[in-house]
PDB file of N, CA and C in Angstrom:
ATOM      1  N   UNK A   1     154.846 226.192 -78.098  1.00  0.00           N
ATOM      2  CA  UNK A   1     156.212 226.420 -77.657  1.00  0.00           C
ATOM      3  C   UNK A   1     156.468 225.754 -76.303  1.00  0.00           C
ATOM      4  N   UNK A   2     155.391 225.849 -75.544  1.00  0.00           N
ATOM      5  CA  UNK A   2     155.651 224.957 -73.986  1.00  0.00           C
ATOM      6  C   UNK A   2     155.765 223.972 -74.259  1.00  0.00           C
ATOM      7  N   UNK A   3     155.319 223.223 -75.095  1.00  0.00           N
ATOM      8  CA  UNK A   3     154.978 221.629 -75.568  1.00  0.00           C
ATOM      9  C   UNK A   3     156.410 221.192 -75.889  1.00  0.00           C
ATOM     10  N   UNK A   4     157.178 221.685 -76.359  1.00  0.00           N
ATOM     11  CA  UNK A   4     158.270 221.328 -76.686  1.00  0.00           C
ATOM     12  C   UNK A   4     159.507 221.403 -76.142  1.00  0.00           C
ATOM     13  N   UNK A   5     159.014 223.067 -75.229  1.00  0.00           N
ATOM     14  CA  UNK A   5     159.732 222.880 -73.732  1.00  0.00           C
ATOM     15  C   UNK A   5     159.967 221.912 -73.110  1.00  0.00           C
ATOM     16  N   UNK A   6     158.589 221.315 -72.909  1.00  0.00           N
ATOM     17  CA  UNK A   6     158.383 220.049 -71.567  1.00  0.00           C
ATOM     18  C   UNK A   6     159.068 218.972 -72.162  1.00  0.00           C
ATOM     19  N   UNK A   7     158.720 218.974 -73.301  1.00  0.00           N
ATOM     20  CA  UNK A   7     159.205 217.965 -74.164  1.00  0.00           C
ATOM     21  C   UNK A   7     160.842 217.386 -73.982  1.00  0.00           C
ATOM     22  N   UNK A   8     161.651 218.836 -74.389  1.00  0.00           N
ATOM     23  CA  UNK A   8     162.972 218.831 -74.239  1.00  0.00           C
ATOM     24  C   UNK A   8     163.493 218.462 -72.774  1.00  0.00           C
ATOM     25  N   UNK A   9     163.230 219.435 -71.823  1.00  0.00           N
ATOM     26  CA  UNK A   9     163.544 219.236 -70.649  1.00  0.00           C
ATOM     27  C   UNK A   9     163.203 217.088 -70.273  1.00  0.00           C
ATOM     28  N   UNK A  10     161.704 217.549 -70.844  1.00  0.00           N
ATOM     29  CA  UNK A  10     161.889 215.792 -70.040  1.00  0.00           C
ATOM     30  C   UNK A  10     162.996 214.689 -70.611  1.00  0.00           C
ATOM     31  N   UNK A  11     162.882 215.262 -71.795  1.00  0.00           N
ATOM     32  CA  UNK A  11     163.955 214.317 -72.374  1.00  0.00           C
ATOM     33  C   UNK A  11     165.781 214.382 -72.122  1.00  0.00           C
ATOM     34  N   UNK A  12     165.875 215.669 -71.983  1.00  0.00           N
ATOM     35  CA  UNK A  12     167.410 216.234 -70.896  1.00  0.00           C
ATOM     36  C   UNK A  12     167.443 215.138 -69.567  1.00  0.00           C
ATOM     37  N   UNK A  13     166.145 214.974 -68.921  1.00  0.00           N
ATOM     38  CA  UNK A  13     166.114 214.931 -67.438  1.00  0.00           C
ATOM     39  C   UNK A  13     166.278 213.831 -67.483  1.00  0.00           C
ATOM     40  N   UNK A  14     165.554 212.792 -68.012  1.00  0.00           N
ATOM     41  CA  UNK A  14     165.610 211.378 -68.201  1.00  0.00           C
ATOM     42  C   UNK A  14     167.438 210.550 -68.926  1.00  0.00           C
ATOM     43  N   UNK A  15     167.901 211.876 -69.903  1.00  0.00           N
ATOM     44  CA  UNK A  15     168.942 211.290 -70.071  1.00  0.00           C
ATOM     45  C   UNK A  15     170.156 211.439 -68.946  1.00  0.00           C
ATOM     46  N   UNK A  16     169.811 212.552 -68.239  1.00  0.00           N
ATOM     47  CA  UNK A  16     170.733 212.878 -67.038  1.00  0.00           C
ATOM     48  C   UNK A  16     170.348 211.970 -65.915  1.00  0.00           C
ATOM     49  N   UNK A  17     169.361 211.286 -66.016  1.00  0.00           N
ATOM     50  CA  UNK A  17     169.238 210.346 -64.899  1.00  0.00           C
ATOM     51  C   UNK A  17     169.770 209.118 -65.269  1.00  0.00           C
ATOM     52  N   UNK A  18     169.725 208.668 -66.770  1.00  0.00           N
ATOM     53  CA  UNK A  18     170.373 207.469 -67.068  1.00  0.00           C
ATOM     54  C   UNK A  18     171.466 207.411 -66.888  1.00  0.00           C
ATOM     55  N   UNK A  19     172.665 208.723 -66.808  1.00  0.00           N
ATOM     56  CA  UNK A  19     174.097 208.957 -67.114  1.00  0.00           C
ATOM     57  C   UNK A  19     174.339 209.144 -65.745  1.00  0.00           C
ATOM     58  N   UNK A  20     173.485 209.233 -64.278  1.00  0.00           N
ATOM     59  CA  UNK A  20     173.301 209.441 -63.039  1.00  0.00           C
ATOM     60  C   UNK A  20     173.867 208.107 -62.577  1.00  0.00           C
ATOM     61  N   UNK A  21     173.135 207.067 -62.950  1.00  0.00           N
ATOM     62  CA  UNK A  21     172.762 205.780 -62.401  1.00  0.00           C
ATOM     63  C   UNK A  21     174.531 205.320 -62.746  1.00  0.00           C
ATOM     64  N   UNK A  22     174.869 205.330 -64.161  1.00  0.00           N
ATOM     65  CA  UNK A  22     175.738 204.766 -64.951  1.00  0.00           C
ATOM     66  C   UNK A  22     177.432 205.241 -63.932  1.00  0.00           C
ATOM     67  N   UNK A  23     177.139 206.569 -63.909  1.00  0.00           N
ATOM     68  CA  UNK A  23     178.146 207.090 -63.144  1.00  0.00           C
ATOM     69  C   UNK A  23     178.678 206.978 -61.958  1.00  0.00           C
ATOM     70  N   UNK A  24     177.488 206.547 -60.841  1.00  0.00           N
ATOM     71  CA  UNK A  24     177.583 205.895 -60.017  1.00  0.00           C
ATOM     72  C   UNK A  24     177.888 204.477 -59.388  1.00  0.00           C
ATOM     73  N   UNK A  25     177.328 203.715 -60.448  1.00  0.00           N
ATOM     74  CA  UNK A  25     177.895 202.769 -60.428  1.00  0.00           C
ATOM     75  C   UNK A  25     179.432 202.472 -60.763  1.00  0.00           C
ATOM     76  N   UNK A  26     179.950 203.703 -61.823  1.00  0.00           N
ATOM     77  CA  UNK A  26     181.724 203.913 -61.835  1.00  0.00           C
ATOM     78  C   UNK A  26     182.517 204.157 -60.626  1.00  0.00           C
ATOM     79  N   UNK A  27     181.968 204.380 -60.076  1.00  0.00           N
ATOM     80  CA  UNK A  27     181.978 205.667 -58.714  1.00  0.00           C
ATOM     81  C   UNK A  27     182.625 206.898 -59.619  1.00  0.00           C
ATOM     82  N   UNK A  28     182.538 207.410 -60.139  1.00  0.00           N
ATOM     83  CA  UNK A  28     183.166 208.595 -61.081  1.00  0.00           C
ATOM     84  C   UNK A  28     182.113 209.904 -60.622  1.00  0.00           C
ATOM     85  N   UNK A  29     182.929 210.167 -59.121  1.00  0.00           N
ATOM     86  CA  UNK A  29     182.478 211.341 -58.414  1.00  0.00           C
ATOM     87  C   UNK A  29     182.689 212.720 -59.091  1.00  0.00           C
ATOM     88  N   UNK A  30     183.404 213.105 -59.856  1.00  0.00           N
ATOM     89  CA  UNK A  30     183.810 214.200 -60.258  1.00  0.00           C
ATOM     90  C   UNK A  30     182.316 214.342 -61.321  1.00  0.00           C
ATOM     91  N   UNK A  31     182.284 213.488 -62.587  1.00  0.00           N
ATOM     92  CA  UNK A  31     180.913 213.387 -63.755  1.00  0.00           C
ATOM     93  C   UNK A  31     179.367 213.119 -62.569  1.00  0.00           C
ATOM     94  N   UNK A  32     179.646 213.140 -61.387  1.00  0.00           N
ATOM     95  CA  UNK A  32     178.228 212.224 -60.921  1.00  0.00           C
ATOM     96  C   UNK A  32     177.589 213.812 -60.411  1.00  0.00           C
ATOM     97  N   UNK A  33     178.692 214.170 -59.989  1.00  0.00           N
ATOM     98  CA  UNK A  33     178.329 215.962 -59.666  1.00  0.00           C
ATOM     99  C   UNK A  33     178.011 217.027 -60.603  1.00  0.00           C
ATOM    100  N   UNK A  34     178.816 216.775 -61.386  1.00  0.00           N
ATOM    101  CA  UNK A  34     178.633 217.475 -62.204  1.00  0.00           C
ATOM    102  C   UNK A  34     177.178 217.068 -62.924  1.00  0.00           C
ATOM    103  N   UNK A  35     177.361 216.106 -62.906  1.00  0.00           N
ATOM    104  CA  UNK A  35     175.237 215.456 -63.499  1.00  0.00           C
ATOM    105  C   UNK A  35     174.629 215.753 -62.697  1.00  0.00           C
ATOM    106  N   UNK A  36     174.693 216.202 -61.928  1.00  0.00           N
ATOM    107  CA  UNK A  36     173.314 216.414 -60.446  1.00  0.00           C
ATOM    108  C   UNK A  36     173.200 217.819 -60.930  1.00  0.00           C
ATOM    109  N   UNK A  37     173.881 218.683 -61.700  1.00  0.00           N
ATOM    110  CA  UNK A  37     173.432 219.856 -61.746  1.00  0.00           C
ATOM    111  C   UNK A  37     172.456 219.845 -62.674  1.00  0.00           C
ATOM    112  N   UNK A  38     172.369 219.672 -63.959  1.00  0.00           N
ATOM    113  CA  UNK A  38     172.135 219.477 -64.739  1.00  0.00           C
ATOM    114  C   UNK A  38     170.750 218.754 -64.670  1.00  0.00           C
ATOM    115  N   UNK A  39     170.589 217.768 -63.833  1.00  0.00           N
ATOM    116  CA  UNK A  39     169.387 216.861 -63.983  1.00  0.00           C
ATOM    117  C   UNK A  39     168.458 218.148 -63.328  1.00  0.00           C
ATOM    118  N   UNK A  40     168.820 218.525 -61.783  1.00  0.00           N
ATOM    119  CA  UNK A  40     167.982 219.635 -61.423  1.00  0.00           C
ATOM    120  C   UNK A  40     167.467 220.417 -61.803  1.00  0.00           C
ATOM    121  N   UNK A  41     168.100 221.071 -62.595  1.00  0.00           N
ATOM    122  CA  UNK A  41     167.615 221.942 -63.693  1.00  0.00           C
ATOM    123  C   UNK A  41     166.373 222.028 -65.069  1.00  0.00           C
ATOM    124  N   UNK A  42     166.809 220.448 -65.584  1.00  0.00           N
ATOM    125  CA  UNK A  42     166.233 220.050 -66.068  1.00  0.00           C
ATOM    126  C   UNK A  42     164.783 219.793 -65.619  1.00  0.00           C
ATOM    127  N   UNK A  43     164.810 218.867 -63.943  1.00  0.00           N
ATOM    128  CA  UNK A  43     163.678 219.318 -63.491  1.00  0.00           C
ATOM    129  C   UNK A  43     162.848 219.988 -63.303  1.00  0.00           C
ATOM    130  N   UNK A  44     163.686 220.889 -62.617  1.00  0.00           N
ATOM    131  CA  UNK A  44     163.523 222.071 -62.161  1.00  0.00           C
ATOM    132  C   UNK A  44     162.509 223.120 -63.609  1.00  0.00           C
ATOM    133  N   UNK A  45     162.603 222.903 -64.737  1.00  0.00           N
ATOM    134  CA  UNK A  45     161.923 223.670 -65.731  1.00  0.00           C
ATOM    135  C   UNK A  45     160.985 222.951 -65.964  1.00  0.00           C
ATOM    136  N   UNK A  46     161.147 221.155 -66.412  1.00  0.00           N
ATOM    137  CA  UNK A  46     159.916 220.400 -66.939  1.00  0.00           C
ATOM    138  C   UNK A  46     158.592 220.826 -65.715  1.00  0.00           C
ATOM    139  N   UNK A  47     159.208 220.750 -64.551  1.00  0.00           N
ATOM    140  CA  UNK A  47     158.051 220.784 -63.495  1.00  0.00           C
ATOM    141  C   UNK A  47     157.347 222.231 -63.967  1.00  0.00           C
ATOM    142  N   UNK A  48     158.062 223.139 -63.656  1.00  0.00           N
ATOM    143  CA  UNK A  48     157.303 224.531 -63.842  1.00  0.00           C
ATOM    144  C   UNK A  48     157.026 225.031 -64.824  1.00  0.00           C
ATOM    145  N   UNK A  49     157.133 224.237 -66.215  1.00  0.00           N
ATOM    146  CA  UNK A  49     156.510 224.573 -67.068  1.00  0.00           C
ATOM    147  C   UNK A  49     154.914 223.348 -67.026  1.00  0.00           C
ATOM    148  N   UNK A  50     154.934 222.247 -66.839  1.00  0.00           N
ATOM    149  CA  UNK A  50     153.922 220.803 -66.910  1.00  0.00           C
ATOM    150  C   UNK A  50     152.664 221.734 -65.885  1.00  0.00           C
ATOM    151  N   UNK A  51     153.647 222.433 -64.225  1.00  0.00           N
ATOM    152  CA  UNK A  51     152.090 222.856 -63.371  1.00  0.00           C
ATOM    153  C   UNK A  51     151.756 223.823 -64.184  1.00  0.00           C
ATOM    154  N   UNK A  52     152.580 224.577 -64.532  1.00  0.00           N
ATOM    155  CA  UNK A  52     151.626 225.806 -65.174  1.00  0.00           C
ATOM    156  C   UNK A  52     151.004 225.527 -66.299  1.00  0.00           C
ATOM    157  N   UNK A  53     150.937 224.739 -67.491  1.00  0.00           N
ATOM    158  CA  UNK A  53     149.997 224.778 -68.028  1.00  0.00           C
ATOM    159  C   UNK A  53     149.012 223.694 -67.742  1.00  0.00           C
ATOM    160  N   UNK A  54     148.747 222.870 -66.797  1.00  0.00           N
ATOM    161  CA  UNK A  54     147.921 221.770 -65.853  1.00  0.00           C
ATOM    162  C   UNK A  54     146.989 222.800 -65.324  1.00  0.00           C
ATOM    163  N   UNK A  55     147.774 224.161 -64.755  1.00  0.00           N
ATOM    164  CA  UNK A  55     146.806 224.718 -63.808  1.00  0.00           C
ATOM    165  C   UNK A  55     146.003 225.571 -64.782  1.00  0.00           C
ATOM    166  N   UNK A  56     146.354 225.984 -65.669  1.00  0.00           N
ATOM    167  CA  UNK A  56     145.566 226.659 -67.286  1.00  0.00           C
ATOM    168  C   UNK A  56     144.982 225.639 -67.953  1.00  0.00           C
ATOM    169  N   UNK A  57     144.484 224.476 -67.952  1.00  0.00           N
ATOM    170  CA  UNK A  57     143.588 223.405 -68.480  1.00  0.00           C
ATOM    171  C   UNK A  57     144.500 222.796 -69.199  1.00  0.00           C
ATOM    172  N   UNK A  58     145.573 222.626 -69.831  1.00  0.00           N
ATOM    173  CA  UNK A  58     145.937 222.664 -70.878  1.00  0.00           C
ATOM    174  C   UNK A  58     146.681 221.080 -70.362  1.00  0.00           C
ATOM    175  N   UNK A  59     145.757 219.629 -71.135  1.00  0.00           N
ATOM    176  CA  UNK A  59     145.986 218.669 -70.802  1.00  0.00           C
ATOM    177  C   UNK A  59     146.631 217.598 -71.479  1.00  0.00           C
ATOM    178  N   UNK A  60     147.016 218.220 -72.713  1.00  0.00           N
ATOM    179  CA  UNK A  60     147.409 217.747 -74.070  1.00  0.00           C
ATOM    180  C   UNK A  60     148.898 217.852 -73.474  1.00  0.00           C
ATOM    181  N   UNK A  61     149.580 218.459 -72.346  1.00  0.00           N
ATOM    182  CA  UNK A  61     150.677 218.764 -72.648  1.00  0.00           C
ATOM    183  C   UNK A  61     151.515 217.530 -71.643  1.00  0.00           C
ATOM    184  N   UNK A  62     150.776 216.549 -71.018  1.00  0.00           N
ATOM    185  CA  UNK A  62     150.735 215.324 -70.329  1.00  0.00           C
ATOM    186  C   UNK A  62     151.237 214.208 -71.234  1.00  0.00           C
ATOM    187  N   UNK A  63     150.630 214.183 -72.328  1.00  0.00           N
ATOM    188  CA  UNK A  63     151.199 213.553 -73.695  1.00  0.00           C
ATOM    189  C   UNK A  63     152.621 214.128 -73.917  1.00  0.00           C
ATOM    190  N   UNK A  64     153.134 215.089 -73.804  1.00  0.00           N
ATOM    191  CA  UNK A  64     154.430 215.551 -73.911  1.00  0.00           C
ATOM    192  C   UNK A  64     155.605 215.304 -73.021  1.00  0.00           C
ATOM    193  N   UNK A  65     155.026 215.061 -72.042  1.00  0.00           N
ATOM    194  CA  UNK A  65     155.389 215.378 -70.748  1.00  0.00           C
ATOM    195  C   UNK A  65     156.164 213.478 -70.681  1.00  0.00           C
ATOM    196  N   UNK A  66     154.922 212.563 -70.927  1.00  0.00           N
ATOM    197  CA  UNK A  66     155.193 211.141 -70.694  1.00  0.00           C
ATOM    198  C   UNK A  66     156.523 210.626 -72.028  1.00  0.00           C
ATOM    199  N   UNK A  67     155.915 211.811 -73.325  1.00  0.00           N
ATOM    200  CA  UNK A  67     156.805 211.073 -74.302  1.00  0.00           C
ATOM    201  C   UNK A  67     158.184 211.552 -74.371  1.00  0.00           C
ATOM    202  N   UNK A  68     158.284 213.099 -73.590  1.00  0.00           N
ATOM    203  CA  UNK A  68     160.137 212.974 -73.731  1.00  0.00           C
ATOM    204  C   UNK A  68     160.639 212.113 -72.465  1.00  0.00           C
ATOM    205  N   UNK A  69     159.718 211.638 -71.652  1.00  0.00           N
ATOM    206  CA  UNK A  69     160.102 210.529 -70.450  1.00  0.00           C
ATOM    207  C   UNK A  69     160.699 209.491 -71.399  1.00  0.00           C
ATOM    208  N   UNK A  70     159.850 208.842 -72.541  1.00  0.00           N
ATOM    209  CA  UNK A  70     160.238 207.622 -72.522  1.00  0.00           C
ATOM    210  C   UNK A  70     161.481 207.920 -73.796  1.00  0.00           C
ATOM    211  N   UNK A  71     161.809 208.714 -74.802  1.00  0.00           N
ATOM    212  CA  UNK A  71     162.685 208.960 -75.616  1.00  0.00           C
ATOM    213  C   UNK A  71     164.078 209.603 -75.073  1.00  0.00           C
ATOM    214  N   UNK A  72     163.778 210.504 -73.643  1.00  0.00           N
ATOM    215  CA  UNK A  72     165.150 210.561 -72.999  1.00  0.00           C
ATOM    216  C   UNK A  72     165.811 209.080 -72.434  1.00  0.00           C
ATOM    217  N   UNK A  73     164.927 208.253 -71.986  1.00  0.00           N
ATOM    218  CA  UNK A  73     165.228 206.936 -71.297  1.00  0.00           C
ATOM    219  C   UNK A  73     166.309 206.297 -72.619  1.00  0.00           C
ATOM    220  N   UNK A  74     165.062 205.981 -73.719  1.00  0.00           N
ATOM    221  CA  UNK A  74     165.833 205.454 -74.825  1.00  0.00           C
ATOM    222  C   UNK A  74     167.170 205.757 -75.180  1.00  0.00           C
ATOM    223  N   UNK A  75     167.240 207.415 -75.484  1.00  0.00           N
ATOM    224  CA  UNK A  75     168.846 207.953 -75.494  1.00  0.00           C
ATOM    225  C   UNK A  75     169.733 207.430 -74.646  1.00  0.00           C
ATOM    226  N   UNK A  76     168.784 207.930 -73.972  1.00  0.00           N
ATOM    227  CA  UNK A  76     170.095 207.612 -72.613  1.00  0.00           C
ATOM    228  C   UNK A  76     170.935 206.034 -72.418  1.00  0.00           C
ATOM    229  N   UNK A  77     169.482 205.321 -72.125  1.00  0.00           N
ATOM    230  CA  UNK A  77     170.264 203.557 -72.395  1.00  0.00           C
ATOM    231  C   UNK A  77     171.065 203.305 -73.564  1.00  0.00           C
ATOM    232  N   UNK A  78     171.082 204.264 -74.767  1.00  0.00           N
ATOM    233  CA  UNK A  78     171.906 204.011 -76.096  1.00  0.00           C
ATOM    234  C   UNK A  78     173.012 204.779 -76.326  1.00  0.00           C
ATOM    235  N   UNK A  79     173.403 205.841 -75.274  1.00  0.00           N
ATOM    236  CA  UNK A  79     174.601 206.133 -75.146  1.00  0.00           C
ATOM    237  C   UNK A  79     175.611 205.436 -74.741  1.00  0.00           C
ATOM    238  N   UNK A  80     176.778 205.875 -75.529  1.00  0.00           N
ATOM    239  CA  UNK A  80     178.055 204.911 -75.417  1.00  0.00           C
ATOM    240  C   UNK A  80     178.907 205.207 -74.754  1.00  0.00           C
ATOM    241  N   UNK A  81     179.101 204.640 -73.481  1.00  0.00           N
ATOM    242  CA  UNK A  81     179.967 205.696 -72.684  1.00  0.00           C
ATOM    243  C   UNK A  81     181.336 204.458 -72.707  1.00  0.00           C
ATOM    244  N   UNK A  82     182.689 204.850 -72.629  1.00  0.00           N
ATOM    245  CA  UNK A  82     183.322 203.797 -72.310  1.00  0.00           C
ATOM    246  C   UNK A  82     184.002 203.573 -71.027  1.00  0.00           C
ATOM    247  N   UNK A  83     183.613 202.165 -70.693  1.00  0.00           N
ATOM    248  CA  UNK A  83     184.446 201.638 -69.219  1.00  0.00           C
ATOM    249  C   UNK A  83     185.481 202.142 -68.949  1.00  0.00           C
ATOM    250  N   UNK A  84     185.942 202.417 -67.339  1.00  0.00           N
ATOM    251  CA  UNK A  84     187.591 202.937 -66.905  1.00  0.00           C
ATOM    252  C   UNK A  84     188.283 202.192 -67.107  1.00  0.00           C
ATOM    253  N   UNK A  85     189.372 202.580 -67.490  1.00  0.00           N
ATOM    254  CA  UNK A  85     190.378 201.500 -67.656  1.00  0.00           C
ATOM    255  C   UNK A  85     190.943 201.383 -66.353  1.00  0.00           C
ATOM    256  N   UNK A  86     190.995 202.212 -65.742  1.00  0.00           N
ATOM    257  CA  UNK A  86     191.539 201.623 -63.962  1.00  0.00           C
ATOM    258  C   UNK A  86     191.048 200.752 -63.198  1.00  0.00           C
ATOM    259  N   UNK A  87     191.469 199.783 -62.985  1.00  0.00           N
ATOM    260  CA  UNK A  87     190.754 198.508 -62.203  1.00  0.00           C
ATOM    261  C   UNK A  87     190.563 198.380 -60.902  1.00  0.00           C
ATOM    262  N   UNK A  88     189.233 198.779 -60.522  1.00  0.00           N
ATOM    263  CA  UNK A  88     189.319 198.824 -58.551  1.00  0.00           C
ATOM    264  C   UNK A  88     189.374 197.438 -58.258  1.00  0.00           C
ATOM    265  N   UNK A  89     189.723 197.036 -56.818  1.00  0.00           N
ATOM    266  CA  UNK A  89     189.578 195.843 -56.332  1.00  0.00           C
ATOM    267  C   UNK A  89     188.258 195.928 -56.120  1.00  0.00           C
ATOM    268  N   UNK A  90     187.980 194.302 -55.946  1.00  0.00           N
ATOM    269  CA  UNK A  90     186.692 194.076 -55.599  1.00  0.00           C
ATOM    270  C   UNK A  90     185.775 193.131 -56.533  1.00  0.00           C
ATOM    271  N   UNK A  91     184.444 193.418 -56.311  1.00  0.00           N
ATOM    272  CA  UNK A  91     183.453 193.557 -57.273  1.00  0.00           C
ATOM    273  C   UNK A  91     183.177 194.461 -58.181  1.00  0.00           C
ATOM    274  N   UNK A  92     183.119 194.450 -59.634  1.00  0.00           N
ATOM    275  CA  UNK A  92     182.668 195.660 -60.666  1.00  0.00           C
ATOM    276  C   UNK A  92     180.811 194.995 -61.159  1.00  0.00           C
ATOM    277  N   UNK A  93     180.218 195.370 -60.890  1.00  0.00           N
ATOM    278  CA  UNK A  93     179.149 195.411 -61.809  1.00  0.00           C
ATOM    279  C   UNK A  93     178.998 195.508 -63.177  1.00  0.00           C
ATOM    280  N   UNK A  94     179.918 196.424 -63.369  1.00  0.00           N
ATOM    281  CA  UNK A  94     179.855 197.033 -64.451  1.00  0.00           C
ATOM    282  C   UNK A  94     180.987 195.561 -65.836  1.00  0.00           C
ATOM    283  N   UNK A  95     181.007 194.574 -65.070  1.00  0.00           N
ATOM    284  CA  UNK A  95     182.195 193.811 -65.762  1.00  0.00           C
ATOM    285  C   UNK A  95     181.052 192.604 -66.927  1.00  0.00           C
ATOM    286  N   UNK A  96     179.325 192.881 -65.891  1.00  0.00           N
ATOM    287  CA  UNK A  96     178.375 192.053 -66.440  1.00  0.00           C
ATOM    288  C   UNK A  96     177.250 192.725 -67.216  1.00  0.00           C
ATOM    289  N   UNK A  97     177.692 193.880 -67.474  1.00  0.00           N
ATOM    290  CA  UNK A  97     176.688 194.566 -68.763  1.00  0.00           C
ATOM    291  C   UNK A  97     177.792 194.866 -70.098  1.00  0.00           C
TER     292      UNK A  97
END
């Protein structure tokens, strides 16, 4: 049951960091806050569930730990979010992905 904990959370955390990055670069302060809660949290459990069973031997759960890392990443880069339609002056980054 922890295994899948860590699992989930890492994979929450990793997608809230992809949707972190994305948001920021919108400047879309209102979603960037509202994601900071969320990622914490997410942390906030993967961690305290990963020490506690690290500090109980339990090393199998490192394998869990790395693979919702790399399947939240995946989600996350494959979510479809769509561009603002409001046009800031300037430079957009976002005009070359």
């Amino acid at each position: 049951m922890k295994l899948l904990l860590i699992f989930s959370a890492q994979v929450l955390f990793n997608i809230f960091k992809v949707l972190e990055i994305r948001y920021t670069l919108e400047h879309n302060i209102r979603k960037l806050l509202f994601n900071s809660v969320w990622i914490n949290l997410a942390a906030l459990s993967s961690t305290f569930f990963a020490v506690e069973g690290l500090l109980n031997g339990n090393f199998v759960l490192i394998m869990f730990y790395i693979a919702g890392s790399v399947v939240g990443k995946y989600i996350g880069m494959n979510i479809e979010i769509t561009k603002p339609t409001k046009k800031r002056k300037g430079f957009n980054l976002l005009e070359f992905f």
